[in-house]
Protein backbone atom coordinates (compact mmCIF):
# COMPACT_ATOMS: atom_id res chain seq x y z
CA UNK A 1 8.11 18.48 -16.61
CA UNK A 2 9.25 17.13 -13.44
CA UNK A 3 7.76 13.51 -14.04
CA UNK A 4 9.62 13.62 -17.66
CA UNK A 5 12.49 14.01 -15.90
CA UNK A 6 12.05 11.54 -13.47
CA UNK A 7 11.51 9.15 -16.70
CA UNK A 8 14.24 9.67 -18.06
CA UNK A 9 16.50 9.77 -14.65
CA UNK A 10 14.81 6.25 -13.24
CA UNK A 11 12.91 4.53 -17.00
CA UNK A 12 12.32 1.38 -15.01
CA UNK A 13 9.88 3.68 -12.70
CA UNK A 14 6.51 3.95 -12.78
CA UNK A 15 6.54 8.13 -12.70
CA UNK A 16 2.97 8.87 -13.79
CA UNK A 17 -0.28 9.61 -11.17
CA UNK A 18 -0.70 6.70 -8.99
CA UNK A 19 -3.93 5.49 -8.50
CA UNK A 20 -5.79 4.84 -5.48
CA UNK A 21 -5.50 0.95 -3.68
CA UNK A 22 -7.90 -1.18 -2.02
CA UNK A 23 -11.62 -1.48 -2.18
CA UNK A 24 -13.79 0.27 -4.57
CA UNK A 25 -16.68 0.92 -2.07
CA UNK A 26 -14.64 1.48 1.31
CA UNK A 27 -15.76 2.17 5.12
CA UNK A 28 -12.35 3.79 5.82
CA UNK A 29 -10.14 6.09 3.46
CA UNK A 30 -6.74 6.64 4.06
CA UNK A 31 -5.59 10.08 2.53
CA UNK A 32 -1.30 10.26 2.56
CA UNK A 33 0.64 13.39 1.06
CA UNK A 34 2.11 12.00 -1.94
CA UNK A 35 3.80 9.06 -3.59
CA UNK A 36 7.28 8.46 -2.76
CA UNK A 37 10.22 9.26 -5.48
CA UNK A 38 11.63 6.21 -4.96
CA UNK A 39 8.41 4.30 -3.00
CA UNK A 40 4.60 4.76 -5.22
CA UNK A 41 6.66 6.60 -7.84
CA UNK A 42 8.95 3.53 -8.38
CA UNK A 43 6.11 0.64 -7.57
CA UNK A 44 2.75 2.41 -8.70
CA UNK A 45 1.35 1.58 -5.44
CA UNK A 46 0.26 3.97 -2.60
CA UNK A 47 2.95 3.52 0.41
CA UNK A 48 4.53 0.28 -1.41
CA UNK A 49 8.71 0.50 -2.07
CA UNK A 50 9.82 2.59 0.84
CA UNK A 51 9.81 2.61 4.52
CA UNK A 52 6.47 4.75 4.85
CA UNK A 53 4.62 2.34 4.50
CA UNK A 54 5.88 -0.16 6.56
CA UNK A 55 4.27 1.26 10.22
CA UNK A 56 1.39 1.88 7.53
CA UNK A 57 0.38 -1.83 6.37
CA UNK A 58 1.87 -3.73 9.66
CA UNK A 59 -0.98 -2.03 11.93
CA UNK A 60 -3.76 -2.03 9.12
CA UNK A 61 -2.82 -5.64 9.07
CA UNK A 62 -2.97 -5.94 13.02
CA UNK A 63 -6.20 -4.61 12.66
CA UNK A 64 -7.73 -7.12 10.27
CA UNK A 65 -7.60 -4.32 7.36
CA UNK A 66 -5.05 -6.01 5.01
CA UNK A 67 -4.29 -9.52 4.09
CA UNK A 68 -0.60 -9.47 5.31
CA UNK A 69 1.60 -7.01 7.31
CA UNK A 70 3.68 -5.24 4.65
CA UNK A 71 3.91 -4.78 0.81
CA UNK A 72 5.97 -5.06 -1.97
CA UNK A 73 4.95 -4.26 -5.31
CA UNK A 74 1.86 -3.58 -7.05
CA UNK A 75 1.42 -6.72 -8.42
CA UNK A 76 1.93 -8.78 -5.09
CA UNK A 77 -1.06 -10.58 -3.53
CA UNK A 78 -1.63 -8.27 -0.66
CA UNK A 79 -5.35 -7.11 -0.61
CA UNK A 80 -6.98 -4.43 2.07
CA UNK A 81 -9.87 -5.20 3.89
CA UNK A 82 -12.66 -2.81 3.73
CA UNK A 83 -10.51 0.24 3.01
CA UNK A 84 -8.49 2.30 0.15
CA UNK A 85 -5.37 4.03 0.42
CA UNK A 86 -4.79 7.12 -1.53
CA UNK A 87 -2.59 10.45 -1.38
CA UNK A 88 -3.62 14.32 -1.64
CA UNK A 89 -1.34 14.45 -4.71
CA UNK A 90 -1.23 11.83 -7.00
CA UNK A 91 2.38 12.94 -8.42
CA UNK A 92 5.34 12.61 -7.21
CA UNK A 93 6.44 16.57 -6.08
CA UNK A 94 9.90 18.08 -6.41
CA UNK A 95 11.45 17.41 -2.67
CA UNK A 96 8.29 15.87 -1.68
CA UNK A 97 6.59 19.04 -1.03
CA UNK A 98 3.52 19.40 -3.33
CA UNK A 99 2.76 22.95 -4.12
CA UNK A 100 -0.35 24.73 -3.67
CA UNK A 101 -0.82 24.36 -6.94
CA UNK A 102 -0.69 20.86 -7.26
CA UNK A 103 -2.97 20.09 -4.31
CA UNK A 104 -5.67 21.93 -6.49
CA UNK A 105 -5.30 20.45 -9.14
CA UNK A 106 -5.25 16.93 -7.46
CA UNK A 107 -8.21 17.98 -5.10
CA UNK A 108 -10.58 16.61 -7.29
CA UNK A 109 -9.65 13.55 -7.62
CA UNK A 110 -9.91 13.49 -3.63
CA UNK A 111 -13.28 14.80 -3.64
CA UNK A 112 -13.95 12.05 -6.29
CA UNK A 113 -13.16 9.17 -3.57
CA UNK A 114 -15.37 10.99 -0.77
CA UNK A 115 -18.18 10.17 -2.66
CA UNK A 116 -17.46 6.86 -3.36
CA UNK A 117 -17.35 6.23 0.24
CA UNK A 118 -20.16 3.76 2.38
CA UNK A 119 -22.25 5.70 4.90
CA UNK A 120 -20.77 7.36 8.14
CA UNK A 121 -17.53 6.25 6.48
CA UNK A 122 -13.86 7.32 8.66
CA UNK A 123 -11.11 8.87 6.64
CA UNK A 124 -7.74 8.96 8.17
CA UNK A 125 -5.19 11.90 7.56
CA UNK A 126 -1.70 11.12 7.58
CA UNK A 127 -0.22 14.43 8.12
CA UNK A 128 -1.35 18.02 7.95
CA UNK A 129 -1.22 18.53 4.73
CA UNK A 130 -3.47 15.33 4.20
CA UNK A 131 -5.83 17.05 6.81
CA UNK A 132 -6.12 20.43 4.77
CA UNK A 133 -6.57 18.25 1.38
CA UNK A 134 -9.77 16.22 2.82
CA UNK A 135 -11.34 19.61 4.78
CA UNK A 136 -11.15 21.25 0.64
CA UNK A 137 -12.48 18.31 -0.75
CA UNK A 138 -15.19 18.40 1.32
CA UNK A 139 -16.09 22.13 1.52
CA UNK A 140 -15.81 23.33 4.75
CA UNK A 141 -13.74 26.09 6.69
CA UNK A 142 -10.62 25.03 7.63
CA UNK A 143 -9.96 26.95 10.98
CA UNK A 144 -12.71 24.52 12.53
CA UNK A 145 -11.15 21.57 12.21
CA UNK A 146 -7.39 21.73 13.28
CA UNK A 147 -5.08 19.51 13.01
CA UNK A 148 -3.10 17.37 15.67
CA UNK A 149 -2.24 14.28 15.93
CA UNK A 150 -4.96 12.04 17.55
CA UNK A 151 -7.56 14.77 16.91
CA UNK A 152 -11.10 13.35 15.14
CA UNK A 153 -13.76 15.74 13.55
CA UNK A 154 -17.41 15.18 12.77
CA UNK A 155 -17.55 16.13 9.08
CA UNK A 156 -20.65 17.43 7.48
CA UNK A 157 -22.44 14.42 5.64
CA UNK A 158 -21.97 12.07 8.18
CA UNK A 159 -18.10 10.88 7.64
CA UNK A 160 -15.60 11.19 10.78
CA UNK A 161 -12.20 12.53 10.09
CA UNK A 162 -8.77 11.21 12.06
CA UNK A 163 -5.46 12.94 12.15
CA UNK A 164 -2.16 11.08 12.79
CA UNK A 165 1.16 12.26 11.92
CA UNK A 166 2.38 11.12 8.71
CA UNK A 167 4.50 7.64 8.82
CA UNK A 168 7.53 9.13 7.35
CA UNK A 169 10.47 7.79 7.95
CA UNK A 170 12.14 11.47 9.92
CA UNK A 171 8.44 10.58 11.96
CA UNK A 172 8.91 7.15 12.66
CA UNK A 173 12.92 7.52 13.01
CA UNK A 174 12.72 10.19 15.47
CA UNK A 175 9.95 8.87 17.66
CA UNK A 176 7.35 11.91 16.52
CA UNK A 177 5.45 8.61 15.87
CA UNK A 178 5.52 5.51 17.28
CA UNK A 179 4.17 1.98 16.67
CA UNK A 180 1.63 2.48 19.89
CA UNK A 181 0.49 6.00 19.14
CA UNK A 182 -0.67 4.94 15.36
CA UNK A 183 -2.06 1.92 16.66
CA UNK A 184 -3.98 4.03 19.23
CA UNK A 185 -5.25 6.21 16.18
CA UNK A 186 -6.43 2.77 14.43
CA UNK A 187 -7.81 1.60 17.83
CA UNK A 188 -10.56 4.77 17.81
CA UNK A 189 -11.15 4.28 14.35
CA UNK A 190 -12.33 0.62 15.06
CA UNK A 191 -13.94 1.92 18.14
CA UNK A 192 -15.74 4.30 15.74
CA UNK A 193 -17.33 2.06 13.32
CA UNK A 194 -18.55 -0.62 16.93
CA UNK A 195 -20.45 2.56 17.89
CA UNK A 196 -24.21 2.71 17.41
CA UNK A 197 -25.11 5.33 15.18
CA UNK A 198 -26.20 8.24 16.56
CA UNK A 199 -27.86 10.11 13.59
CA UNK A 200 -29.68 7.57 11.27
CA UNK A 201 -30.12 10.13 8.62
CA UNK A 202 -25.76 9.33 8.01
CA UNK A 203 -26.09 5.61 8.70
C-alpha cells in the first residue's frame, strides 16, 4: 500500500524491494536498516542517492573494499571488493521506521545472505535495529549479544558480528558518529580477517 503510493507520489522512483549489492560470495556483509525514501528507494541501490551512504562507501573505499569513494546510481561503475551491502528491510518503511512486522517478513531474506557467506565471514551492523535483524536471522538469544557501538560478537557458526551506529545523516550531522570512529570499526574488521584462525572447524 505504502510503496503504491510512493509510485504514484515519485513514478520516476524505483519503489519496489531493493536488492542486495556487491559480491555474490562475500567475506564481509554489511546489514543497514532500510532503503532510503528518497536514497535506495529512488536509485535501487543499497545506500546510493542520499547522504547515508556517503561516510558508508568513502571508508569501504579507504579500505580497499570498493572501487571508488562514493556512489551514484545503480548503474554507475562502482564495484565492492569482497563484500555485499544489504538492509534488514528491503522496503522502504513509512517514516523510516520498519515495523515489527516488516522485519519478519524481510528476515528471511537476511537469513538467505548468511548462508551465502565464505567461512568465518564478518557482518557489520549499522544500527540497532540492524543488530537485532542479524541475531534473528541467525537464531540465537538476543540478550547475549547487546548492542553498542564498537561492540563485536562471536556468532555461532563461525561468523563475527560488528556494531556501529548507523551512518544517518542526524548520526553523522550531530557527531554520534564520526569519520574516525567508523573507520576504527572498519579497522577491527580488517584486523579480524589478518588474524589466524583460531577454530579450524569455521575456517
Amino acid at each position: 500500500m505504502f510503496l503504491r503510493e510512493i509510485r504514484r507520489q515519485y513514478p520516476t522512483y524505483y519503489a519496489r524491494p531493493v536488492p542486495s549489492f556487491g559480491v555474490s560470495w562475500p567475506r564481509l556483509l554489511i546489514v543497514g536498516l532500510a532503503p532510503g525514501l528518497h536514497g535506495a528507494n529512488r536509485t535501487g541501490r543499497p545506500f546510493t542517492g542520499d547522504s547515508a551512504g556517503q561516510l558508508l562507501y568513502r571508508t569501504l573505499y579507504r579500505f580497499g573494499l570498493a572501487s571508488r569513494p562514493y556512489s551514484l546510481a545503480a548503474d554507475d561503475e562502482l564495484r565492492l571488493i569482497g563484500c555485499r551491502i544489504t538492509n534488514a528491510v528491503r522496503c522502504v518503511p513509512p517514516q523510516n521506521k520498519p515495523t515489527a512486522g516488516e522485519l519478519v517478513q524481510c528476515n528471511g531474506y537476511l537469513k538467505a545472505e548468511l548462508e551465502t557467506l565464505q567461512p568465518r565471514p564478518a557482518i557489520l551492523a549499522l544500527g540497532k535495529v540492524a543488530h537485532t535483524a542479524v541475531l534473528a536471522a541467525c537464531g540465537v538469544q538476543q540478550a547475549e549479544y547487546r548492542f553498542a557501538h564498537g561492540a563485536e560478537h562471536a556468532l555461532p557458526g563461525g561468523a563475527h558480528l560488528f556494531d556501529s551506529y548507523h551512518c544517518s545523516r542526524y548520526n553523522t550531522h550531530t557527531g554520534r558518529l564520526t569519520e574516525g570512529m567508523f573507520a576504527a570499526v572498519l579497522a577491527r574488521i580488517a584486523e579480524y580477517f589478518r588474524a589466524p584462525c583460531k577454530q579450524p572447524r569455521n575456517c
